[in-house]
PDB file of N, CA and C in Angstrom:
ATOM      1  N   UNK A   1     -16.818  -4.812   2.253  1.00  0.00           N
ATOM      2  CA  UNK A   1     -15.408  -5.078   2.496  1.00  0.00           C
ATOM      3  C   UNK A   1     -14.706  -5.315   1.163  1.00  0.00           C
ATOM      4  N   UNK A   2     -13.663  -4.582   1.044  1.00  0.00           N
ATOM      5  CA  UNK A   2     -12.774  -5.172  -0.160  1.00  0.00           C
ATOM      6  C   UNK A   2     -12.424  -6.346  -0.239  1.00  0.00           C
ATOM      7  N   UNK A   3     -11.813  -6.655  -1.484  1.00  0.00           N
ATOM      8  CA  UNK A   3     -11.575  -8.210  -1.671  1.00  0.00           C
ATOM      9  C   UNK A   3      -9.860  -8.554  -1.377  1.00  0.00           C
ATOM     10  N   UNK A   4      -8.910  -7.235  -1.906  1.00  0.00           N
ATOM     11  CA  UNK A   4      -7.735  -7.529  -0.854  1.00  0.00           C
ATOM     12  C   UNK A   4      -7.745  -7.063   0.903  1.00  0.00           C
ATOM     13  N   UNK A   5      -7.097  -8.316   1.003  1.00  0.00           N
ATOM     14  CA  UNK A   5      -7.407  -7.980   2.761  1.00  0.00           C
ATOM     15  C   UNK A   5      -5.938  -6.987   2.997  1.00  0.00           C
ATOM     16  N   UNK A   6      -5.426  -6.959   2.071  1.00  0.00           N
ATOM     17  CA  UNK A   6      -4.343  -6.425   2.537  1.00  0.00           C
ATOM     18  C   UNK A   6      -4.434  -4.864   2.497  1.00  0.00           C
ATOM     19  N   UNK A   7      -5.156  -4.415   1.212  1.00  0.00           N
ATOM     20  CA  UNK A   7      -5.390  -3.143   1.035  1.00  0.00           C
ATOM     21  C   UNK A   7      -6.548  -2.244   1.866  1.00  0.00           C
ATOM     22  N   UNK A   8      -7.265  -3.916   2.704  1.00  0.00           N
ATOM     23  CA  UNK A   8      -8.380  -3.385   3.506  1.00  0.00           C
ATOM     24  C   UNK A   8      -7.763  -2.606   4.962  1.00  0.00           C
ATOM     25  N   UNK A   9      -6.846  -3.895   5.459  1.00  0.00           N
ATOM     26  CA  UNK A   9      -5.854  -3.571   6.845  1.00  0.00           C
ATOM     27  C   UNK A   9      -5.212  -1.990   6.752  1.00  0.00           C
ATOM     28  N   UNK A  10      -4.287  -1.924   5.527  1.00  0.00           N
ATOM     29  CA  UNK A  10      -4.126  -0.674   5.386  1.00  0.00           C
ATOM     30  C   UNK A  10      -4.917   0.559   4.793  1.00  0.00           C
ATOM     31  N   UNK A  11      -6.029   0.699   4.431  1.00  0.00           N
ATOM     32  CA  UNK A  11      -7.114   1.655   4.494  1.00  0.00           C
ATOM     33  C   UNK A  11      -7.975   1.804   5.749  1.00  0.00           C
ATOM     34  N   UNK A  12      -8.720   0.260   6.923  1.00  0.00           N
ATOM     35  CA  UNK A  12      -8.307   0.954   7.982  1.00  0.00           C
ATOM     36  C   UNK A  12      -8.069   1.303   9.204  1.00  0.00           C
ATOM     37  N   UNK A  13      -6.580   1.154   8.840  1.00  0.00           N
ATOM     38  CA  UNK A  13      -4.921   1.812   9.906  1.00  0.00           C
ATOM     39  C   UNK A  13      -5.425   3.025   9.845  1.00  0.00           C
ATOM     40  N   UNK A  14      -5.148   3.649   8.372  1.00  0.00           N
ATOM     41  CA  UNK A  14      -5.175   5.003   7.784  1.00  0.00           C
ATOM     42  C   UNK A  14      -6.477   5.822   8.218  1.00  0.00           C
ATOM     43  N   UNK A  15      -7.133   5.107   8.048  1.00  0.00           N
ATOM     44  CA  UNK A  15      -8.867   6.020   8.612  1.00  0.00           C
ATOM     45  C   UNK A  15      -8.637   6.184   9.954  1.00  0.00           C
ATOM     46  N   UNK A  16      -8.437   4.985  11.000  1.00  0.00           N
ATOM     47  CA  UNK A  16      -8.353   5.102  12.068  1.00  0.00           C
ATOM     48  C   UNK A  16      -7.538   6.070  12.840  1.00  0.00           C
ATOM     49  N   UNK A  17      -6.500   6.665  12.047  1.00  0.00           N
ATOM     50  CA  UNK A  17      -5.611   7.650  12.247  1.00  0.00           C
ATOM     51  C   UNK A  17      -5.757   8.791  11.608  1.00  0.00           C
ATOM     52  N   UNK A  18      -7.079   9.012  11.233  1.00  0.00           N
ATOM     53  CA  UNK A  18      -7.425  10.143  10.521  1.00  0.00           C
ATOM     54  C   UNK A  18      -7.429  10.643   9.353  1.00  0.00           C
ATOM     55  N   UNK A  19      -7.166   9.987   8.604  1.00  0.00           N
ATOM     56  CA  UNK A  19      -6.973   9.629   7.133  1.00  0.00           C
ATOM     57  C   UNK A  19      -8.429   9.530   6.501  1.00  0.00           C
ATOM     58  N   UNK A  20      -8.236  10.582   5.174  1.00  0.00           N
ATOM     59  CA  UNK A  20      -9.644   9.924   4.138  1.00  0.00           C
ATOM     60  C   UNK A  20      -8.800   9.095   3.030  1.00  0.00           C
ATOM     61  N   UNK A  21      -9.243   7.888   2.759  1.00  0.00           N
ATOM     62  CA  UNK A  21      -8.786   7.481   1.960  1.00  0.00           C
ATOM     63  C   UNK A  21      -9.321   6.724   0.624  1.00  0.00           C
ATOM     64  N   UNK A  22      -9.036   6.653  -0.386  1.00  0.00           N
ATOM     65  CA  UNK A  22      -9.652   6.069  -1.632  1.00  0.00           C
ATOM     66  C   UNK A  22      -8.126   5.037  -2.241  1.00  0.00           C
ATOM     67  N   UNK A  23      -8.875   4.010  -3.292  1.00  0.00           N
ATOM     68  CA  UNK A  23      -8.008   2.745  -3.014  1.00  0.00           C
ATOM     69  C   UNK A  23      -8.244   2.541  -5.079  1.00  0.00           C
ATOM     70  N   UNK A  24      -7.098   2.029  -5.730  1.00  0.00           N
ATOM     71  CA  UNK A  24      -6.809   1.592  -6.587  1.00  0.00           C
ATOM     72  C   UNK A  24      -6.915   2.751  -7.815  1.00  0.00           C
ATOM     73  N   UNK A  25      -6.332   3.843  -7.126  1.00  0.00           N
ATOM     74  CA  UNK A  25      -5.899   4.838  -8.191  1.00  0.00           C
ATOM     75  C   UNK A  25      -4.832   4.759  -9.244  1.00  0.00           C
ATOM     76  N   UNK A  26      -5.441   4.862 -10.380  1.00  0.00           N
ATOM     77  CA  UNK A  26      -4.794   4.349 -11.513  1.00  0.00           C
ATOM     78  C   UNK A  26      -3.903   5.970 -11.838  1.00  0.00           C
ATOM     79  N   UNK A  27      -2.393   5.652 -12.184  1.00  0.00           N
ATOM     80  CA  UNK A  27      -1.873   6.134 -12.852  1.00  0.00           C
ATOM     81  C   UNK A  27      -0.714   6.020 -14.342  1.00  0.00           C
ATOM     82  N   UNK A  28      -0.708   6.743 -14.820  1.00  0.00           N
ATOM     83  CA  UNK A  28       0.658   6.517 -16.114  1.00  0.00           C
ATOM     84  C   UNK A  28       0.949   7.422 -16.158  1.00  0.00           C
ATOM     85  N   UNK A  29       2.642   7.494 -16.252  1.00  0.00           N
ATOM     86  CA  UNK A  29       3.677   8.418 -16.288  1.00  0.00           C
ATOM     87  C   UNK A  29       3.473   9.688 -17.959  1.00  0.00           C
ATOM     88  N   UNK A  30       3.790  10.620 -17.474  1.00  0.00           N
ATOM     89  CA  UNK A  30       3.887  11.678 -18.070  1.00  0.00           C
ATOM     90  C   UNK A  30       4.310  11.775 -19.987  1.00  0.00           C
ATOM     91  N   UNK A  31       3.841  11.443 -20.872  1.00  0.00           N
ATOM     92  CA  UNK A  31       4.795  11.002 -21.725  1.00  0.00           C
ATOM     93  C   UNK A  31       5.519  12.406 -22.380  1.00  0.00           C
ATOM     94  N   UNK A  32       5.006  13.595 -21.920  1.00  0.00           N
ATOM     95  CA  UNK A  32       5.513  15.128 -22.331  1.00  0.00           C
ATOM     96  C   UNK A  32       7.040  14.910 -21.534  1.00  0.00           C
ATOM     97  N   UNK A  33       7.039  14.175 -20.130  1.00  0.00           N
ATOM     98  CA  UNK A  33       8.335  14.614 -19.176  1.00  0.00           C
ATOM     99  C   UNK A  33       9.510  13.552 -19.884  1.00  0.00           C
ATOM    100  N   UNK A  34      10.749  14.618 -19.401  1.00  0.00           N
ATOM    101  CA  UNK A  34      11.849  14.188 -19.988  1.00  0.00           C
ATOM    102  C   UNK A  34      12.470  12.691 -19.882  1.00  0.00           C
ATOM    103  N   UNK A  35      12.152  12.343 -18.610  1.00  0.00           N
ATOM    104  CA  UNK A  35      12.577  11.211 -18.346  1.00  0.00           C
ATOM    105  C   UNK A  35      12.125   9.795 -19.001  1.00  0.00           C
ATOM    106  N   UNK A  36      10.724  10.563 -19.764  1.00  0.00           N
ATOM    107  CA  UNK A  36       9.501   9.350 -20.331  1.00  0.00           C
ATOM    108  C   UNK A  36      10.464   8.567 -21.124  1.00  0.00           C
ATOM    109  N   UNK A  37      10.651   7.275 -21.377  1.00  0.00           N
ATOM    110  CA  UNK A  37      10.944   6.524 -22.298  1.00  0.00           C
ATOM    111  C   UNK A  37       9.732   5.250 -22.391  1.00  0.00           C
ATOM    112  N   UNK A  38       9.192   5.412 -23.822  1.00  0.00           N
ATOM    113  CA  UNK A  38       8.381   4.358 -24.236  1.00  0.00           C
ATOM    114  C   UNK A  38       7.873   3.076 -23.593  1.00  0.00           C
ATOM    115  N   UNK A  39       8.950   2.105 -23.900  1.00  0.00           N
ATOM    116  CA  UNK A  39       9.453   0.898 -23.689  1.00  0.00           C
ATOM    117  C   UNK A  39       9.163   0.457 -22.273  1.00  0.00           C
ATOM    118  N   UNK A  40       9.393   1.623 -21.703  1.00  0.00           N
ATOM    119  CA  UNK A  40       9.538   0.997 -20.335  1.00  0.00           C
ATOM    120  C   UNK A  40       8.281   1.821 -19.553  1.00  0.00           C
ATOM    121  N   UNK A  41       8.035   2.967 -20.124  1.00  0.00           N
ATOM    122  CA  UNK A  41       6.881   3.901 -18.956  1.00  0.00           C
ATOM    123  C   UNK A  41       5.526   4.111 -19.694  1.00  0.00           C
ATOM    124  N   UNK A  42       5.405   2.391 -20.680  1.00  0.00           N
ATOM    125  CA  UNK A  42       3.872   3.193 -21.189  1.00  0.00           C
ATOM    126  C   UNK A  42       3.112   2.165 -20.930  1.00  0.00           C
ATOM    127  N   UNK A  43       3.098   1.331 -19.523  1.00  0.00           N
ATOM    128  CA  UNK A  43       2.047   0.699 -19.491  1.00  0.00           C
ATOM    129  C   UNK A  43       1.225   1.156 -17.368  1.00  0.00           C
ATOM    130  N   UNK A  44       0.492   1.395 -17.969  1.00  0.00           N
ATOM    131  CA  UNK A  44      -0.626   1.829 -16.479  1.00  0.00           C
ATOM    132  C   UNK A  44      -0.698   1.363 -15.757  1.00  0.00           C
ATOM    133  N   UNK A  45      -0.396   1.790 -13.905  1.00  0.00           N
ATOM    134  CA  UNK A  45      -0.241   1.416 -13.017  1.00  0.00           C
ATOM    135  C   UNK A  45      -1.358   1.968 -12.114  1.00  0.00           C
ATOM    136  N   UNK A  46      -1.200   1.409 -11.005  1.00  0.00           N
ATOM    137  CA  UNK A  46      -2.074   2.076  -9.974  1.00  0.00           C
ATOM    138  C   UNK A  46      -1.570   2.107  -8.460  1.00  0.00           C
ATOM    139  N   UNK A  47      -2.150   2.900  -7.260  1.00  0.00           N
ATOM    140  CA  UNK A  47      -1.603   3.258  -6.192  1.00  0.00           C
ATOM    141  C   UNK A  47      -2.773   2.191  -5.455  1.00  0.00           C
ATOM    142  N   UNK A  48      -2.331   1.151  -4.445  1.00  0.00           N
ATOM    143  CA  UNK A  48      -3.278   0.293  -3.825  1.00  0.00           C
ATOM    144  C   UNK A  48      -4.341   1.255  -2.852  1.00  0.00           C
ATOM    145  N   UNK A  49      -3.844   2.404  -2.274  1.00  0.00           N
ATOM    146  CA  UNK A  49      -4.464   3.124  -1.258  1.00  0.00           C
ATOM    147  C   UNK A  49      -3.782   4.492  -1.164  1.00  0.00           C
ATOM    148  N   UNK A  50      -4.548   5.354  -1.231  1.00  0.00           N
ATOM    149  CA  UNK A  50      -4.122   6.493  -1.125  1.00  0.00           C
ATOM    150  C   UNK A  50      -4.841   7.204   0.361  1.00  0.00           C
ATOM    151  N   UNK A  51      -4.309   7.872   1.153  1.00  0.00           N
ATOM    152  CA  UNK A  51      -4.861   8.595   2.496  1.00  0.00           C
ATOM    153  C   UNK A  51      -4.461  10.065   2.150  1.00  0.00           C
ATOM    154  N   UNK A  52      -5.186  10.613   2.975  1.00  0.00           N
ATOM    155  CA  UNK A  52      -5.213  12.561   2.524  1.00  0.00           C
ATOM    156  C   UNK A  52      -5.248  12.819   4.097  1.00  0.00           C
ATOM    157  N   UNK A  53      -4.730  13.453   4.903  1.00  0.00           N
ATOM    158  CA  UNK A  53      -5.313  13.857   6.159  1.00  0.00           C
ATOM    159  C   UNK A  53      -5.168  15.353   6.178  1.00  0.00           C
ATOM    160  N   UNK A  54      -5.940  16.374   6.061  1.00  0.00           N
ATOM    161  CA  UNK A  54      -5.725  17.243   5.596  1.00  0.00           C
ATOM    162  C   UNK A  54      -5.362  18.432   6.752  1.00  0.00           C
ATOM    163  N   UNK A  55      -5.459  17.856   7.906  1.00  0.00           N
ATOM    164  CA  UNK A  55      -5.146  18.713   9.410  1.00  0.00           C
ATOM    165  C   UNK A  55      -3.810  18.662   9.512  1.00  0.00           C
ATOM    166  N   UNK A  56      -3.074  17.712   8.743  1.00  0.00           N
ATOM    167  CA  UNK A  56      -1.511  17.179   9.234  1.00  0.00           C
ATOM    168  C   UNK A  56      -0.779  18.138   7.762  1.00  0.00           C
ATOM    169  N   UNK A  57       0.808  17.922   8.283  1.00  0.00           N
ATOM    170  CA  UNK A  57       1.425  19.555   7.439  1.00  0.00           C
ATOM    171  C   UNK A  57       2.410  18.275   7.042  1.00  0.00           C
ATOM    172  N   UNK A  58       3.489  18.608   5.940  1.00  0.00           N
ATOM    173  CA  UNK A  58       4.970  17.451   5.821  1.00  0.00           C
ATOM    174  C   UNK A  58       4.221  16.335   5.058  1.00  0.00           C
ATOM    175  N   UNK A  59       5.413  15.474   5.597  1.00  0.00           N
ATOM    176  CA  UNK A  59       5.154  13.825   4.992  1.00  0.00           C
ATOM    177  C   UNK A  59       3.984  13.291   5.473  1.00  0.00           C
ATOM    178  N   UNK A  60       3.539  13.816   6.824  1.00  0.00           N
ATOM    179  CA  UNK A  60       2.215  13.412   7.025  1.00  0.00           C
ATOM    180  C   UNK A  60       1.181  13.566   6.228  1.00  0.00           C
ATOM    181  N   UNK A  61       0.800  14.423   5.804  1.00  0.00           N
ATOM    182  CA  UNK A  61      -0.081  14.922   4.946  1.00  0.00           C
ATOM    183  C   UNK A  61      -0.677  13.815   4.214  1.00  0.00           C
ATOM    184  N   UNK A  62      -0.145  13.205   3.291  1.00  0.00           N
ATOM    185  CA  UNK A  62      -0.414  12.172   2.065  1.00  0.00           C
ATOM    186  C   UNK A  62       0.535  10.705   1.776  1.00  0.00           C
ATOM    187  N   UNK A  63      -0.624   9.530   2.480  1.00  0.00           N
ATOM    188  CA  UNK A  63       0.105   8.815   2.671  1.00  0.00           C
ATOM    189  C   UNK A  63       0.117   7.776   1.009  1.00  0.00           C
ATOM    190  N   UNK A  64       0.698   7.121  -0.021  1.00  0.00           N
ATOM    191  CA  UNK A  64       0.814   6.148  -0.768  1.00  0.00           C
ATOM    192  C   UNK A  64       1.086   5.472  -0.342  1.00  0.00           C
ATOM    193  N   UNK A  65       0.346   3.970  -0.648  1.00  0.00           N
ATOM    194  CA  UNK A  65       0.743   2.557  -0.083  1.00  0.00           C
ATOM    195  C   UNK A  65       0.642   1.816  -1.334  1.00  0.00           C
ATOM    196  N   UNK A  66       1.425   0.999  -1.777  1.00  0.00           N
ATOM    197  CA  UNK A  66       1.594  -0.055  -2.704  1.00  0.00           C
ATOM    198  C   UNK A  66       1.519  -1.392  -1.952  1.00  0.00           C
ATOM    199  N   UNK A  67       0.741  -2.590  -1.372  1.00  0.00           N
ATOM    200  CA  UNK A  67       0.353  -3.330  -1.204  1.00  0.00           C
ATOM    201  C   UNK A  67       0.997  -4.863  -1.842  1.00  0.00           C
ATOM    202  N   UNK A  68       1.655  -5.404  -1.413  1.00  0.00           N
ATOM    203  CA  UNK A  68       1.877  -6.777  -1.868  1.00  0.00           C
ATOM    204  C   UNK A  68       2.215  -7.813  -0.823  1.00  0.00           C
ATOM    205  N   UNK A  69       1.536  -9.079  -1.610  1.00  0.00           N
ATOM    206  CA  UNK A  69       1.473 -10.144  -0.644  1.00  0.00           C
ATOM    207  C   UNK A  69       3.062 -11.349  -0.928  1.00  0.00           C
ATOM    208  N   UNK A  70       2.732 -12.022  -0.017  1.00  0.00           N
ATOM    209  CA  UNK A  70       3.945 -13.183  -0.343  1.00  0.00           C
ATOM    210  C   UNK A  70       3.345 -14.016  -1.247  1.00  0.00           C
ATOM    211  N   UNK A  71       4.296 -14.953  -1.896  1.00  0.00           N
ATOM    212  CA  UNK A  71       3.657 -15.781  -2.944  1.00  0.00           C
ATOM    213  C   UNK A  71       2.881 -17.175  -2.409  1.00  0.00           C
ATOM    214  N   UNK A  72       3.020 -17.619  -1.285  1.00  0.00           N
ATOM    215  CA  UNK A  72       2.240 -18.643  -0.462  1.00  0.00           C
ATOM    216  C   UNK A  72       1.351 -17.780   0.242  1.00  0.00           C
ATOM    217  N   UNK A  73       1.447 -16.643   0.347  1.00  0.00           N
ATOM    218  CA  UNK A  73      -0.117 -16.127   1.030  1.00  0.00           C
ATOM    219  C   UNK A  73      -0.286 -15.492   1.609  1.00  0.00           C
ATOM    220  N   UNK A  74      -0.949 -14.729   2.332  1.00  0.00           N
ATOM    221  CA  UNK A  74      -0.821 -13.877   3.851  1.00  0.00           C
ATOM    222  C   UNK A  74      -1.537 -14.254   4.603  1.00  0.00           C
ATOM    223  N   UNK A  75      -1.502 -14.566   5.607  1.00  0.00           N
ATOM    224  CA  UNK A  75      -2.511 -15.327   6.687  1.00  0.00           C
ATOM    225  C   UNK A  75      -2.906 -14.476   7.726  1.00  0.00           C
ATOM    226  N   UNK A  76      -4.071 -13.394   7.773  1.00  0.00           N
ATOM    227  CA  UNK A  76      -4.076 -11.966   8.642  1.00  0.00           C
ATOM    228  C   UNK A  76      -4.349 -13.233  10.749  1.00  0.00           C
ATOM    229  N   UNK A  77      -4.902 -14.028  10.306  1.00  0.00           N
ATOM    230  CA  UNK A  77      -4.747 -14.588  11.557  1.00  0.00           C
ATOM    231  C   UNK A  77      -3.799 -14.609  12.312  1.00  0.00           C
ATOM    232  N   UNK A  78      -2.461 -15.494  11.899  1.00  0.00           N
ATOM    233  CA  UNK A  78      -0.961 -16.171  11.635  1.00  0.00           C
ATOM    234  C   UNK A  78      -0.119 -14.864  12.221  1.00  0.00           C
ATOM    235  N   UNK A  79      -0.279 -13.714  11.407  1.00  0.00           N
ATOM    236  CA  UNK A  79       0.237 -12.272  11.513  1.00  0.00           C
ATOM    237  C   UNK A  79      -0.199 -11.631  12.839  1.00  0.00           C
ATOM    238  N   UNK A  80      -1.060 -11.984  13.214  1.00  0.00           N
ATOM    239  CA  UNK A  80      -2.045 -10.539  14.441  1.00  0.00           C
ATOM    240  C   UNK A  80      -1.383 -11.883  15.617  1.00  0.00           C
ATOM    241  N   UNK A  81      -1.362 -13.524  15.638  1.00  0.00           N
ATOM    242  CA  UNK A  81      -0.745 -13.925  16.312  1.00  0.00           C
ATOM    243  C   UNK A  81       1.071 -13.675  16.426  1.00  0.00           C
ATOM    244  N   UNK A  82       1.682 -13.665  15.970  1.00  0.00           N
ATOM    245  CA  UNK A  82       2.761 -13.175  15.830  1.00  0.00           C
ATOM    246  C   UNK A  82       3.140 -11.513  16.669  1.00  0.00           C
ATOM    247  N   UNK A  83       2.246 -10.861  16.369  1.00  0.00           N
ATOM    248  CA  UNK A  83       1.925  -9.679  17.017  1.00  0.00           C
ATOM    249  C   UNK A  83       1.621  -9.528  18.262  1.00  0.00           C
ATOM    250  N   UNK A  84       0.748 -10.641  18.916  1.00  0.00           N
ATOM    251  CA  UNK A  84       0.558 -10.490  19.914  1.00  0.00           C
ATOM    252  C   UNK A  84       1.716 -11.072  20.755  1.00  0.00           C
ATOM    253  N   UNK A  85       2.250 -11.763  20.434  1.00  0.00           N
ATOM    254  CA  UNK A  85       3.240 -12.487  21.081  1.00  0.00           C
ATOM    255  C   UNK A  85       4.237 -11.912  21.397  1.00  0.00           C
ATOM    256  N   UNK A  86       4.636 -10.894  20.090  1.00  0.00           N
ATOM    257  CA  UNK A  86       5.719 -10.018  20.199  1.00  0.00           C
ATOM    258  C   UNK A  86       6.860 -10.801  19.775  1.00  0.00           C
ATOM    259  N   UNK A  87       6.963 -11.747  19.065  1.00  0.00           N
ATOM    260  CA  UNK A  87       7.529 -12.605  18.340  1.00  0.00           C
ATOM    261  C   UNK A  87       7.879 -12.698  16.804  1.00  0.00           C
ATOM    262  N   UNK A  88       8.254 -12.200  16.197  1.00  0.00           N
ATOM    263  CA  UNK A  88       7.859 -12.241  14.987  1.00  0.00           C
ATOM    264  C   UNK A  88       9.248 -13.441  14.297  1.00  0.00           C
ATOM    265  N   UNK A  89       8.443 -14.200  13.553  1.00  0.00           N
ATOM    266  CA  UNK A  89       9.033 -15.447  12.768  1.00  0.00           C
ATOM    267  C   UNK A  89      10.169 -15.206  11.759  1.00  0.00           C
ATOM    268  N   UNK A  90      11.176 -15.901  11.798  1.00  0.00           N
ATOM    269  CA  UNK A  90      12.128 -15.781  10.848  1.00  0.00           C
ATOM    270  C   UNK A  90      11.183 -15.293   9.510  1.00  0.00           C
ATOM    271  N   UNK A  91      12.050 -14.563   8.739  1.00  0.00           N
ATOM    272  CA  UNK A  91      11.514 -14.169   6.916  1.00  0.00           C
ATOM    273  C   UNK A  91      12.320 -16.022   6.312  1.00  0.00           C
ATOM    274  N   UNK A  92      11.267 -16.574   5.776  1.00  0.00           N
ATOM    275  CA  UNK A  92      12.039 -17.795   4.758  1.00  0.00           C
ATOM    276  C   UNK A  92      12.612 -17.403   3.496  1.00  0.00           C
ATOM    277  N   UNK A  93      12.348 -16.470   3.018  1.00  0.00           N
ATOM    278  CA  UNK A  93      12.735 -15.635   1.715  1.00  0.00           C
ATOM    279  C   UNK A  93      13.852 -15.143   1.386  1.00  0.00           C
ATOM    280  N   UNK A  94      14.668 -15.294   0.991  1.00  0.00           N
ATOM    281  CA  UNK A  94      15.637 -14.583   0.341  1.00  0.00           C
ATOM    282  C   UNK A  94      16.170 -13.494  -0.018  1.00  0.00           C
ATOM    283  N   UNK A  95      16.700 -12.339   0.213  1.00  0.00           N
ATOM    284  CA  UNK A  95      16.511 -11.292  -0.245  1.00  0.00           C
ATOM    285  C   UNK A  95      17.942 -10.881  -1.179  1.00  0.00           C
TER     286      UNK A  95
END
């Protein structure tokens, strides 16, 4: 089992729906393309989960997920209750 639970839930959603998927693909932007500026596009990122389903045509095809938690936590218990209830809790956050 992975160690984010979050990137685990969504890898697998994604399998379960037919998806092959691989998780913490590292990328950095192009520095040949025009848009590259230094300062801002030269430090390395990565994709939390990537899915391929290769039977599906469109946006289906290839799913990217970027993964982030709240800063007090994610509680997958707390959440799947919420779910079941069909309730879901005010956001405390700010946007």
């Amino acid at each position: 089992m992975k160690e984010d639970v979050l990137e685990q839930i969504v890898e697998d959603y994604l399998q379960l729906n037919g998806y092959f998927t691989t998780h913490n693909v590292p990328f950095k932007p192009d520095k040949g393309h025009i848009d590259f500026v230094g300062l801002e596009d030269s430090v390395p990122s990565d994709i939390d989960v990537v899915g391929f389903r290769p039977l599906s045509t469109g946006v289906e095809k290839v799913m990217a997920v970027s993964c982030k938690s709240w800063q007090n936590g994610f509680n997958p218990q707390s959440k799947l209750k919420e779910m079941r209830e069909n309730r879901p809790k005010n956001n405390t956050h700010k946007t």
